[in-house]
C-alpha atoms as a PDB file:
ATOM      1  CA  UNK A   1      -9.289  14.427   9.881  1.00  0.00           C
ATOM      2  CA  UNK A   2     -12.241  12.178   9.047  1.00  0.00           C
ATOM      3  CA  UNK A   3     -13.395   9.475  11.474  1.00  0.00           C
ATOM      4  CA  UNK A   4     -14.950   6.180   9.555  1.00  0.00           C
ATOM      5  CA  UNK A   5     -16.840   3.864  12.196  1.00  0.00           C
ATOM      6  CA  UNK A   6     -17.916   0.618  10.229  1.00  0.00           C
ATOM      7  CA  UNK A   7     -20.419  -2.026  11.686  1.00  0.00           C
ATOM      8  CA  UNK A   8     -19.460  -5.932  11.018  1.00  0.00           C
ATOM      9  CA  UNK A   9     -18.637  -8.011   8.253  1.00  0.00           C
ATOM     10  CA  UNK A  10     -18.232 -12.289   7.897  1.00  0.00           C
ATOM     11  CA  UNK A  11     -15.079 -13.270   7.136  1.00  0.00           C
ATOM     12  CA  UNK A  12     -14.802 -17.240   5.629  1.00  0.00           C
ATOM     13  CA  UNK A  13     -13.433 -19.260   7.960  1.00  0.00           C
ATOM     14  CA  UNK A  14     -14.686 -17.140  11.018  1.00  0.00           C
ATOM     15  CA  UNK A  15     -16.947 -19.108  13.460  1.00  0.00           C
ATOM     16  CA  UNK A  16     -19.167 -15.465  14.034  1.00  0.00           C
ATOM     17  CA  UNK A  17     -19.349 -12.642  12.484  1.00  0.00           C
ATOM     18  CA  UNK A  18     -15.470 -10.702  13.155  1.00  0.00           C
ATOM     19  CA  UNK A  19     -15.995  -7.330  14.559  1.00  0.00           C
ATOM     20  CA  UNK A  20     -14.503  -4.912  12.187  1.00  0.00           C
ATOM     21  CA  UNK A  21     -12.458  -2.285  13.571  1.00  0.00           C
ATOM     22  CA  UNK A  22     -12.560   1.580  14.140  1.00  0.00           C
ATOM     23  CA  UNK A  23     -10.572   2.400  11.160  1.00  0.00           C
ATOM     24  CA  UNK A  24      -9.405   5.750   9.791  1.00  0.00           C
ATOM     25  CA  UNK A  25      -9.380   7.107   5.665  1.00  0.00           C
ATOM     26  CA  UNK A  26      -8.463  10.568   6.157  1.00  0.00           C
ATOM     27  CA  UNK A  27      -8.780  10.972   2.469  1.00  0.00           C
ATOM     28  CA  UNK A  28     -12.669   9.497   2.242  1.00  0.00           C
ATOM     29  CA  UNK A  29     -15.864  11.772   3.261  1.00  0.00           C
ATOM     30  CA  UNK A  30     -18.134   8.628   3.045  1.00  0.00           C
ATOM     31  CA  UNK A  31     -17.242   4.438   3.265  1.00  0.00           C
ATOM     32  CA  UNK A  32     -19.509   1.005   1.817  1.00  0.00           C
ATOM     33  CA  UNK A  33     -18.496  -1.442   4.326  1.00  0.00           C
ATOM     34  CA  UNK A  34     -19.546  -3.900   1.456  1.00  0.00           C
ATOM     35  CA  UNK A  35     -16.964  -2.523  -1.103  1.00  0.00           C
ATOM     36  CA  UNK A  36     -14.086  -3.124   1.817  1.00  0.00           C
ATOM     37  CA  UNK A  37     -10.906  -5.418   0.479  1.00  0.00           C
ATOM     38  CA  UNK A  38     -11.608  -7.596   3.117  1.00  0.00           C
ATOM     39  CA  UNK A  39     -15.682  -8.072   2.076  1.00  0.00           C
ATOM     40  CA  UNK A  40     -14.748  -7.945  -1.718  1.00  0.00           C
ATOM     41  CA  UNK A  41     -12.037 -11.176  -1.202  1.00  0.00           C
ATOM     42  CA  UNK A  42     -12.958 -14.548   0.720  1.00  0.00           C
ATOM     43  CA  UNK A  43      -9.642 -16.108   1.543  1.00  0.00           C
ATOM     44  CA  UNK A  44      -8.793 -19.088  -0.849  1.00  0.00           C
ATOM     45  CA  UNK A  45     -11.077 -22.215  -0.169  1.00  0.00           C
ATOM     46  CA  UNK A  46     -10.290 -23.873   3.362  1.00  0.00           C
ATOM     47  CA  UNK A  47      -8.221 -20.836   4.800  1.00  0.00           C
ATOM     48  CA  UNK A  48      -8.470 -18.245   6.609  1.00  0.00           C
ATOM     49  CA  UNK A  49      -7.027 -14.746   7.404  1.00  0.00           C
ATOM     50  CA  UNK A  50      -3.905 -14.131   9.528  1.00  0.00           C
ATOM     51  CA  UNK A  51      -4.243 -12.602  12.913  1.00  0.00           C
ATOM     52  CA  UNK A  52      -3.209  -9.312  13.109  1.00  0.00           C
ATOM     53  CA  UNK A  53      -2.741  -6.605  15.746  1.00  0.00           C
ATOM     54  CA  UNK A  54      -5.233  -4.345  16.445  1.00  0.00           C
ATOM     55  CA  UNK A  55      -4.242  -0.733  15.263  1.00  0.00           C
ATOM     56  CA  UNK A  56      -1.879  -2.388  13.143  1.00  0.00           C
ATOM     57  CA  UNK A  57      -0.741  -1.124   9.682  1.00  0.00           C
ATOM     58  CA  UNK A  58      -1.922  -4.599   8.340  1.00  0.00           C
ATOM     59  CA  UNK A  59      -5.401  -4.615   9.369  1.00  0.00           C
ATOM     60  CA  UNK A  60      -5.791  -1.215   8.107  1.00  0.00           C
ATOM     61  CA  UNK A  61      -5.121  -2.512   4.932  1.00  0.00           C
ATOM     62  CA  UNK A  62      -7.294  -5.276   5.041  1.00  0.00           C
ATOM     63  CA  UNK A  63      -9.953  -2.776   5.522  1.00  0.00           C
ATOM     64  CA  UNK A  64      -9.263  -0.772   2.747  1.00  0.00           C
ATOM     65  CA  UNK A  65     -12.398   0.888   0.682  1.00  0.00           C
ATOM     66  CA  UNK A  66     -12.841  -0.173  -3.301  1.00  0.00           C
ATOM     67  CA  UNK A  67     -14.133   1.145  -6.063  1.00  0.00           C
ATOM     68  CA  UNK A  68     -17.018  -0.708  -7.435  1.00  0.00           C
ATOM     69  CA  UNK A  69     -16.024  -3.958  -8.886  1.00  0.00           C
ATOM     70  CA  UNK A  70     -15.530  -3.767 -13.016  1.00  0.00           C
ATOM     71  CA  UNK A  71     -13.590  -0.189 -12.654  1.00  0.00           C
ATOM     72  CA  UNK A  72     -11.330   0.338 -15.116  1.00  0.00           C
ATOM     73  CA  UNK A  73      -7.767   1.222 -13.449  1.00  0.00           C
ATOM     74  CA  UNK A  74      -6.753   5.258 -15.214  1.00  0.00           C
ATOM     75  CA  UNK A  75      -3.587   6.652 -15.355  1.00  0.00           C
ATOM     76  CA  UNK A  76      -3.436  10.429 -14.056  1.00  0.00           C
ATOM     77  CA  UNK A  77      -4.520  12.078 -16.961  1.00  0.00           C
ATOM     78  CA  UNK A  78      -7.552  10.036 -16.240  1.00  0.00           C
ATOM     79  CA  UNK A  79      -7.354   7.934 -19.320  1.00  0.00           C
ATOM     80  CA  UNK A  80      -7.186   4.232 -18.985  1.00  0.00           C
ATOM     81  CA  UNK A  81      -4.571   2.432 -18.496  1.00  0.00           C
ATOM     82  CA  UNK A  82      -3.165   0.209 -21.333  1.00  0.00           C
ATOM     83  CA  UNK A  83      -3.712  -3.366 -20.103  1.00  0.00           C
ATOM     84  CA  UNK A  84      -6.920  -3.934 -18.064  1.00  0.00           C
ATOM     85  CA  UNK A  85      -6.507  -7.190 -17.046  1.00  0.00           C
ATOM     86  CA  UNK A  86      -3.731  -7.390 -14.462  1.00  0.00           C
ATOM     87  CA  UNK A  87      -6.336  -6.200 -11.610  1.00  0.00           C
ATOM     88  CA  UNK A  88      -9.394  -6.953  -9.530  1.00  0.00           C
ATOM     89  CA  UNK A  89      -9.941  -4.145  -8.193  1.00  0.00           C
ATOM     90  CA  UNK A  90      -9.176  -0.543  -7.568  1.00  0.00           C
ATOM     91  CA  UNK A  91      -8.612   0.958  -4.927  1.00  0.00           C
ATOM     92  CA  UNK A  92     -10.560   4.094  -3.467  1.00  0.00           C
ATOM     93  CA  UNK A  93      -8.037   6.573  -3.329  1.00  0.00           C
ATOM     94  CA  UNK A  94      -7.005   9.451  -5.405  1.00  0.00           C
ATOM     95  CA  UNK A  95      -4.015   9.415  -8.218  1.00  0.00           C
ATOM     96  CA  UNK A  96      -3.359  12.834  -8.683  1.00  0.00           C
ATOM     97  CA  UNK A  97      -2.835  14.795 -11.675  1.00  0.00           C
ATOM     98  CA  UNK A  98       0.513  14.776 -12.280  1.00  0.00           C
ATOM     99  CA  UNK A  99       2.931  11.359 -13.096  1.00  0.00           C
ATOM    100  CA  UNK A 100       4.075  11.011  -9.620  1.00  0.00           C
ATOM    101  CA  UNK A 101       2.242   8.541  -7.519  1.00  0.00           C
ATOM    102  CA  UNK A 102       3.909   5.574  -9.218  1.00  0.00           C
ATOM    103  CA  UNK A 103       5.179   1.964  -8.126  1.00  0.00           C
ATOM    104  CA  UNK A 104       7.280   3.018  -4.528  1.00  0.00           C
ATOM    105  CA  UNK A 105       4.835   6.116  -4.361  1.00  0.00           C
ATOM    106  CA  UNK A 106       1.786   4.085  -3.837  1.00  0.00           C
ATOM    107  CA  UNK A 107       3.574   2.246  -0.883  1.00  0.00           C
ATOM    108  CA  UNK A 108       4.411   5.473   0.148  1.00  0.00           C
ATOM    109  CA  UNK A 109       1.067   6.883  -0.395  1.00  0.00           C
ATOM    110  CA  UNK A 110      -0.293   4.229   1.905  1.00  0.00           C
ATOM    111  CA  UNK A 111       1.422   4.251   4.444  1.00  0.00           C
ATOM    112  CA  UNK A 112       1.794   7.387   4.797  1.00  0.00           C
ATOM    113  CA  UNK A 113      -2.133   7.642   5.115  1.00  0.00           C
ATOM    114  CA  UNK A 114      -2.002   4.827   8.032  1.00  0.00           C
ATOM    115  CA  UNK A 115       0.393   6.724   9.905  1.00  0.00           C
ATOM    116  CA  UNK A 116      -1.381  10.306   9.425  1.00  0.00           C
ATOM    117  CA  UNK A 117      -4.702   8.147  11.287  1.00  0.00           C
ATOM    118  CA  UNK A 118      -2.487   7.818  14.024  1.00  0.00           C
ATOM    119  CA  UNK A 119       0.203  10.532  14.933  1.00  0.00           C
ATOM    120  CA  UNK A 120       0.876  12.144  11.662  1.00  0.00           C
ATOM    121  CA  UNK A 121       4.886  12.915  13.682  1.00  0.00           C
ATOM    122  CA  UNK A 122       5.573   9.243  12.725  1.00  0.00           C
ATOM    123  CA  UNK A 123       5.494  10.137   9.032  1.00  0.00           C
ATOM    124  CA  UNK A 124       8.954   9.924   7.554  1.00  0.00           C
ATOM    125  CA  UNK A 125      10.737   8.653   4.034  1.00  0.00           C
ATOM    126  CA  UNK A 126      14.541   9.291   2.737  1.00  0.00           C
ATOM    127  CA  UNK A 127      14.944  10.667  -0.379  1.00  0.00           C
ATOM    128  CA  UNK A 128      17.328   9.136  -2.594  1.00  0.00           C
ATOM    129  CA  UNK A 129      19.736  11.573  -1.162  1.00  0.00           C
ATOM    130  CA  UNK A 130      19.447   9.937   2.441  1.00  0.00           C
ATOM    131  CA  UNK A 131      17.795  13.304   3.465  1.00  0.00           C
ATOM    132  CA  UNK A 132      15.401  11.994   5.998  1.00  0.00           C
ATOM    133  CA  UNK A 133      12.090  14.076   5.620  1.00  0.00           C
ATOM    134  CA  UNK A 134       9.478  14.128   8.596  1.00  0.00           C
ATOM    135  CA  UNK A 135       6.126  15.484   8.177  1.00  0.00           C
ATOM    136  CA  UNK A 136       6.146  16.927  11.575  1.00  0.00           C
ATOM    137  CA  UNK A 137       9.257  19.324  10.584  1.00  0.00           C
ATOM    138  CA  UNK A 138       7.120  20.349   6.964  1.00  0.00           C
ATOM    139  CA  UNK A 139       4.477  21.366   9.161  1.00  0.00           C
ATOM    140  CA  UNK A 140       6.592  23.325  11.488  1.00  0.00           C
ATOM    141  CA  UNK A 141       7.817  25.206   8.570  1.00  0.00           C
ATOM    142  CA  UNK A 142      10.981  23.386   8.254  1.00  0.00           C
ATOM    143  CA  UNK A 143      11.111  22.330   4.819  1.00  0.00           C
ATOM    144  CA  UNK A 144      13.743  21.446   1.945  1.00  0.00           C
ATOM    145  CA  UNK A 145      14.491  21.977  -1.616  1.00  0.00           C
ATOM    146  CA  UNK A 146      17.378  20.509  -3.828  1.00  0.00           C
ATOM    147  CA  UNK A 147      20.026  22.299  -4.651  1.00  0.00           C
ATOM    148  CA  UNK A 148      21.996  20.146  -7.121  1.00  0.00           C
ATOM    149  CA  UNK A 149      22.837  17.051  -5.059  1.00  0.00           C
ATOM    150  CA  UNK A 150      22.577  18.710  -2.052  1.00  0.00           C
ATOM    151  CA  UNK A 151      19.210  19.573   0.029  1.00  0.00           C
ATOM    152  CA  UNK A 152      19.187  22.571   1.672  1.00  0.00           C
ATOM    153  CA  UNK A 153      16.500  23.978   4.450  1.00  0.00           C
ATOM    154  CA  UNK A 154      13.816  26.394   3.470  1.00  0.00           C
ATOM    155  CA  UNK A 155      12.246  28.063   6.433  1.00  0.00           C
ATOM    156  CA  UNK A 156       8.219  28.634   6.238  1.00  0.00           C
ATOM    157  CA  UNK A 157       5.948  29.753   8.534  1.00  0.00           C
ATOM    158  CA  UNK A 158       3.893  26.898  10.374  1.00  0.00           C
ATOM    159  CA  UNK A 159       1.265  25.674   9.220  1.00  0.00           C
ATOM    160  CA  UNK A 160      -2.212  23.135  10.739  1.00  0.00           C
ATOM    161  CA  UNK A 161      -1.314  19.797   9.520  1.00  0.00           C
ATOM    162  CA  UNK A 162      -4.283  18.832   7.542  1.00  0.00           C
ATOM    163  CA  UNK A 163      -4.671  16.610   5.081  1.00  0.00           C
ATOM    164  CA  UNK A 164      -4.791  18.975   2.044  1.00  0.00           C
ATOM    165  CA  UNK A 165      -0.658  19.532   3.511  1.00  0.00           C
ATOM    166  CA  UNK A 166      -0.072  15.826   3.631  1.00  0.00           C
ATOM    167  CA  UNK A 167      -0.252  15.570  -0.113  1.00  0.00           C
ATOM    168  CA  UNK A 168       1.576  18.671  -0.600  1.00  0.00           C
ATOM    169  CA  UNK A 169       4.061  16.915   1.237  1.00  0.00           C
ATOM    170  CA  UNK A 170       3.828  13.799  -0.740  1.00  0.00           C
ATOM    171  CA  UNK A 171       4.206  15.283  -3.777  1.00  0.00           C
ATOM    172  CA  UNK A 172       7.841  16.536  -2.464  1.00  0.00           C
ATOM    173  CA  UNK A 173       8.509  12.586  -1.502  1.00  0.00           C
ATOM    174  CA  UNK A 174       7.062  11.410  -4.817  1.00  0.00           C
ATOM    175  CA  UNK A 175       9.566  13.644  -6.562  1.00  0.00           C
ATOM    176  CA  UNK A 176      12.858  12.836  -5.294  1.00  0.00           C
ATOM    177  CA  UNK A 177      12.105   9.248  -3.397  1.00  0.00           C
ATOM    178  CA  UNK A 178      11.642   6.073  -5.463  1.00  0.00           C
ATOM    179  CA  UNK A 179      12.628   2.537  -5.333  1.00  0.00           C
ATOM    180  CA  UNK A 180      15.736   2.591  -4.363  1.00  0.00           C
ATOM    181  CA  UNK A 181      15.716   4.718  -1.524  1.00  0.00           C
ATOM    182  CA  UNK A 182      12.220   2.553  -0.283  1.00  0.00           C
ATOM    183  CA  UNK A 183      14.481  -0.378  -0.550  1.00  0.00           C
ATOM    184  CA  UNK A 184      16.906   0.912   1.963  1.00  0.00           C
ATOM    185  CA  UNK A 185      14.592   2.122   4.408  1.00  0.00           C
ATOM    186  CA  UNK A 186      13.036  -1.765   4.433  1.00  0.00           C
ATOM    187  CA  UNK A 187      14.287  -4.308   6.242  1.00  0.00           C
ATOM    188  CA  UNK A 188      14.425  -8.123   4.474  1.00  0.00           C
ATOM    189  CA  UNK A 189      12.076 -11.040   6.062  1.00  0.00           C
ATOM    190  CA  UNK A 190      11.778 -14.822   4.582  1.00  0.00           C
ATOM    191  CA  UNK A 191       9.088 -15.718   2.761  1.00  0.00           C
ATOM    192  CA  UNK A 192       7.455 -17.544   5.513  1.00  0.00           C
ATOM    193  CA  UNK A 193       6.754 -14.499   7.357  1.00  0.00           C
ATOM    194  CA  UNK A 194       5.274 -12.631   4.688  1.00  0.00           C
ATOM    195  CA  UNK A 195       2.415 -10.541   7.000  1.00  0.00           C
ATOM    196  CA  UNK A 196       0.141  -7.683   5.342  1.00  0.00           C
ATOM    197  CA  UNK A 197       2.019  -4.512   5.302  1.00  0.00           C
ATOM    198  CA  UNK A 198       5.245  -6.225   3.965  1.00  0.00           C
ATOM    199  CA  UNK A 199       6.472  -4.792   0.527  1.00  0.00           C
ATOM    200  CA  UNK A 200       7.924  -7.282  -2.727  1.00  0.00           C
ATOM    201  CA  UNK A 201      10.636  -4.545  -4.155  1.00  0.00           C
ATOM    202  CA  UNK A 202      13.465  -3.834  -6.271  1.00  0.00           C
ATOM    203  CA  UNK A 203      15.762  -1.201  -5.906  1.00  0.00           C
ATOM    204  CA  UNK A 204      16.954   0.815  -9.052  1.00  0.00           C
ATOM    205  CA  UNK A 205      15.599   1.759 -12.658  1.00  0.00           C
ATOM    206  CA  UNK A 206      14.001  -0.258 -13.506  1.00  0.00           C
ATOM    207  CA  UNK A 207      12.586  -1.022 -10.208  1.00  0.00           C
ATOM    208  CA  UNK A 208       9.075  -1.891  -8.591  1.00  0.00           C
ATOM    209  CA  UNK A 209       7.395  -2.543  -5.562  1.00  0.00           C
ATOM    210  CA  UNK A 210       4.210  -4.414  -4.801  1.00  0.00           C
ATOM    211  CA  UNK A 211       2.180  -4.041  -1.206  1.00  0.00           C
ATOM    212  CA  UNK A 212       1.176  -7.276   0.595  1.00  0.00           C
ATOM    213  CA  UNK A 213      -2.599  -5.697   1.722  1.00  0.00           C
ATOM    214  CA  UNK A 214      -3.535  -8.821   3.250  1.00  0.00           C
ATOM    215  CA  UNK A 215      -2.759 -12.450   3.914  1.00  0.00           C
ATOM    216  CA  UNK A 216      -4.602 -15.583   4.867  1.00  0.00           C
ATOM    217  CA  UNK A 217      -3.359 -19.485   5.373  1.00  0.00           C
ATOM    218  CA  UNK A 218      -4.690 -22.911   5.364  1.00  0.00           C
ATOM    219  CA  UNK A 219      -4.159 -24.237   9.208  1.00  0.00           C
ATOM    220  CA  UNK A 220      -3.494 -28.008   8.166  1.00  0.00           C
ATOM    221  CA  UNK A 221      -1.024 -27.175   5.187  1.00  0.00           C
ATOM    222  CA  UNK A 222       0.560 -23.841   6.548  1.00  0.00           C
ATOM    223  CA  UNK A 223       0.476 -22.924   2.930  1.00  0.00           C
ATOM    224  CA  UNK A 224       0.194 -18.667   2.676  1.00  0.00           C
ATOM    225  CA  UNK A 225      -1.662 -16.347   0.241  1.00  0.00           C
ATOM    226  CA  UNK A 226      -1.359 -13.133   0.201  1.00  0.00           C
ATOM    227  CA  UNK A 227      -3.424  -9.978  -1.693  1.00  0.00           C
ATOM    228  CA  UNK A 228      -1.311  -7.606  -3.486  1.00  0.00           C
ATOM    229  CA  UNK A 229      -1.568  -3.993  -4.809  1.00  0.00           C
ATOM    230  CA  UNK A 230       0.411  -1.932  -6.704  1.00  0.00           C
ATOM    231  CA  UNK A 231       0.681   1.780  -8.976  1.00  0.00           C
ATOM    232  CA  UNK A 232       2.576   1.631 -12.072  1.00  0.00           C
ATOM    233  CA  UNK A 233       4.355   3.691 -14.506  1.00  0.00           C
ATOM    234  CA  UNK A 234       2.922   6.083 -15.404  1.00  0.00           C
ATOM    235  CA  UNK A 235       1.717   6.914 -12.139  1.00  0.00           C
ATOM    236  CA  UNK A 236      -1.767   5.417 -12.163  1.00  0.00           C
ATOM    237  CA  UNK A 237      -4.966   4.157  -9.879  1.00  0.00           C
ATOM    238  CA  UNK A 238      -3.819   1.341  -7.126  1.00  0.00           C
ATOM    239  CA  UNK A 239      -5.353  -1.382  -7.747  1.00  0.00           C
ATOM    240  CA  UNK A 240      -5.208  -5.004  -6.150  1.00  0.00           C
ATOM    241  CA  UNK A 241      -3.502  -7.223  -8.605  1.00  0.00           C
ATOM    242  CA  UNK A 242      -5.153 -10.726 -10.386  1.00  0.00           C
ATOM    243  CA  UNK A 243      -3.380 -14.077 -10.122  1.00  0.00           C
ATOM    244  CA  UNK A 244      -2.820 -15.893 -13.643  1.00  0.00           C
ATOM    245  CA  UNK A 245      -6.748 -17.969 -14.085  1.00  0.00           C
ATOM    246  CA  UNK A 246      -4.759 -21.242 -14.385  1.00  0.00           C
ATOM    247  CA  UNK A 247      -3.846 -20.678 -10.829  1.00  0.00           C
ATOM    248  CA  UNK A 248      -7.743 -20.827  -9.523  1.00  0.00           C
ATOM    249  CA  UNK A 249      -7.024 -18.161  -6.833  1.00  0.00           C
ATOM    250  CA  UNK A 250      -8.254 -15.229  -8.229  1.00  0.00           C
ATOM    251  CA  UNK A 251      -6.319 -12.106  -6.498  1.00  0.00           C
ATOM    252  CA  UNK A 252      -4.950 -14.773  -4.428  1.00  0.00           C
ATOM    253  CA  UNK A 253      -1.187 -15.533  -4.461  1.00  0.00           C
ATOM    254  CA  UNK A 254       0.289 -18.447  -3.059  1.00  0.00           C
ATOM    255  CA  UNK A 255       3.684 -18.234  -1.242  1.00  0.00           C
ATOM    256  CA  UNK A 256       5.922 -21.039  -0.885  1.00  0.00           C
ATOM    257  CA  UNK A 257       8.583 -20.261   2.135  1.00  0.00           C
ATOM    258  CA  UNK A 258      11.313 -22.024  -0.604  1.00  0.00           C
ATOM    259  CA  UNK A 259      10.423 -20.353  -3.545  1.00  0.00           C
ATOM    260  CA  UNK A 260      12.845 -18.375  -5.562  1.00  0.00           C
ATOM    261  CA  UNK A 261      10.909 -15.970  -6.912  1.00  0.00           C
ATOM    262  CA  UNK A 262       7.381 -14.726  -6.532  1.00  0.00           C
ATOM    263  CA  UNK A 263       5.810 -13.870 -10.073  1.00  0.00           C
ATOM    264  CA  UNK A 264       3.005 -10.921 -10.060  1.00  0.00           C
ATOM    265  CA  UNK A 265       1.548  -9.569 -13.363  1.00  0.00           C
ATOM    266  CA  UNK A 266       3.656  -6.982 -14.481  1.00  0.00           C
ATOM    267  CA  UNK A 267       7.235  -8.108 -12.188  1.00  0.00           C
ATOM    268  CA  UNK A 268       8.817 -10.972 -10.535  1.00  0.00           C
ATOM    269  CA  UNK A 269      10.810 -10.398  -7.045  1.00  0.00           C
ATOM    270  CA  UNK A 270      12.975 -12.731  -5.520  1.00  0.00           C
ATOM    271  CA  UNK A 271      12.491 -14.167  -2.647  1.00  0.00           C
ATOM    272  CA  UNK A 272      15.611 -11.837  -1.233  1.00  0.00           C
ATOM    273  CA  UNK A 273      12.977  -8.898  -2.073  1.00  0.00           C
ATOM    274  CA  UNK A 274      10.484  -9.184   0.425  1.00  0.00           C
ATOM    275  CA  UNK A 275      10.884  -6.175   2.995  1.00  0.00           C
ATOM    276  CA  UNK A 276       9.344  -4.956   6.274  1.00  0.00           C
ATOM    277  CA  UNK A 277       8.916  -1.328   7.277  1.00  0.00           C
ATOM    278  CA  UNK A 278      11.202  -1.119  10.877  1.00  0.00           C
END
């Protein structure tokens, strides 16, 4: 596991400079503190980022690392991607090579990561069959395969769990989770409380989920924006998604607590489809 110790960065609408925390990218060697989610986007004019907890999933996101800005988002096969102009950025974290890491995936993907930089035996995701797989048991040797529409146990020896296992194990999740099953595993929250780490999704196929990586509000109207990423189909770079440039907020979204539906580039949830992990 890589340790990633960044120095400080000025957030708009801090009084000082916010210390930035000790935050963990098991999948980076090196980090740019200046190519960080939360250095790359000021919060809309007069507002300013949510609290959140230290240690938190959320504020892990916020500190997420980019790609330099003007990257072209690529689909696995590293070609690019059809339409460049539903993102900001990219984010700076591998695809893989195979059509896998898709919509659901990358919110999989993700948190999955968070968890493995703290106490990789809280990693866990049901497959569409309910089959709840831990991390911890795949690295004890206790793993599955699917047998029809049944999952049956496959005994392996043990083995370290490193990284290089964790997306071994993905790859298993990738395959026979999805939508639907993310869906069940989330529970709903009102718009109101949308907080970084939530997830905009719809169950099914067609289906798609979008990651709220960050959120700030204006502290005279309440009103809340939040920053939102996503993968795609085929499975593809994440990358933090652009609001329409008649809106003025750049990746910016606003979200009214009333609203009936929130409207991102490439799918529009309801406001029934706003989830939080347990």
């Amino acid at each position: 596991m890589r340790f990633l110790i960044f120095g400080s960065l000025l957030l708009l609408g801090a009084a000082a400079p916010a210390p930035v925390p000790t935050v963990q990218y098991p999948w980076l060697t090196n980090y740019s503190a200046q190519n960080s989610l939360a250095a790359r986007f000021m919060p809309p004019a007069g507002c300013q980022r949510v609290a959140l907890a230290s240690g938190s999933f959320g504020e892990w996101l916020r500190y997420l690392p980019l790609r330099p800005a003007g990257t072209p988002v690529r689909l696995h096969n590293g070609r690019p991607k059809e339409i460049q102009s539903v993102h900001a950025a990219v984010i700076n974290i591998d695809t893989g090579t195979r059509d896998l890491q898709q919509c659901a995936d990358a919110v999989i993907r993700l948190r999955s990561e968070y968890l493995f930089s703290q106490n990789y035996r809280r990693i866990h995701f049901h497959l569409t069959s309910g089959y709840d797989a831990w991390f911890g048991d795949w690295a004890d040797g206790k793993r599955f395969q699917l047998q029809g529409e049944d999952v049956a146990p496959v005994s392996k020896p043990p083995e370290a769990p490193t990284h290089a296992l964790l997306r071994q194990y993905l790859d298993q999740i990738f395959t026979y989770a999805g939508t639907l099953s993310l869906e069940r595993e989330l529970q709903r929250v009102p718009l109101s409380d949308v907080q970084p780490g939530d997830v905009f999704i719809k169950g099914g196929s067609p289906g798609h989920a979008v990651l709220v990586l960050d959120a700030a509000q204006n502290p005279t109207t309440r009103r809340r924006y939040v920053l939102l990423a996503q993968s795609y189909m085929p499975a593809q770079d994440m990358h933090v998604l652009i609001n329409k440039p008649r809106s003025g907020l750049g990746a910016w979204f606003l979200v009214e607590p009333n609203a009936e539906w929130l409207e991102t580039p490439e799918w529009n949830f309801s406001a029934e489809q706003l989830k939080r992990w347990p």
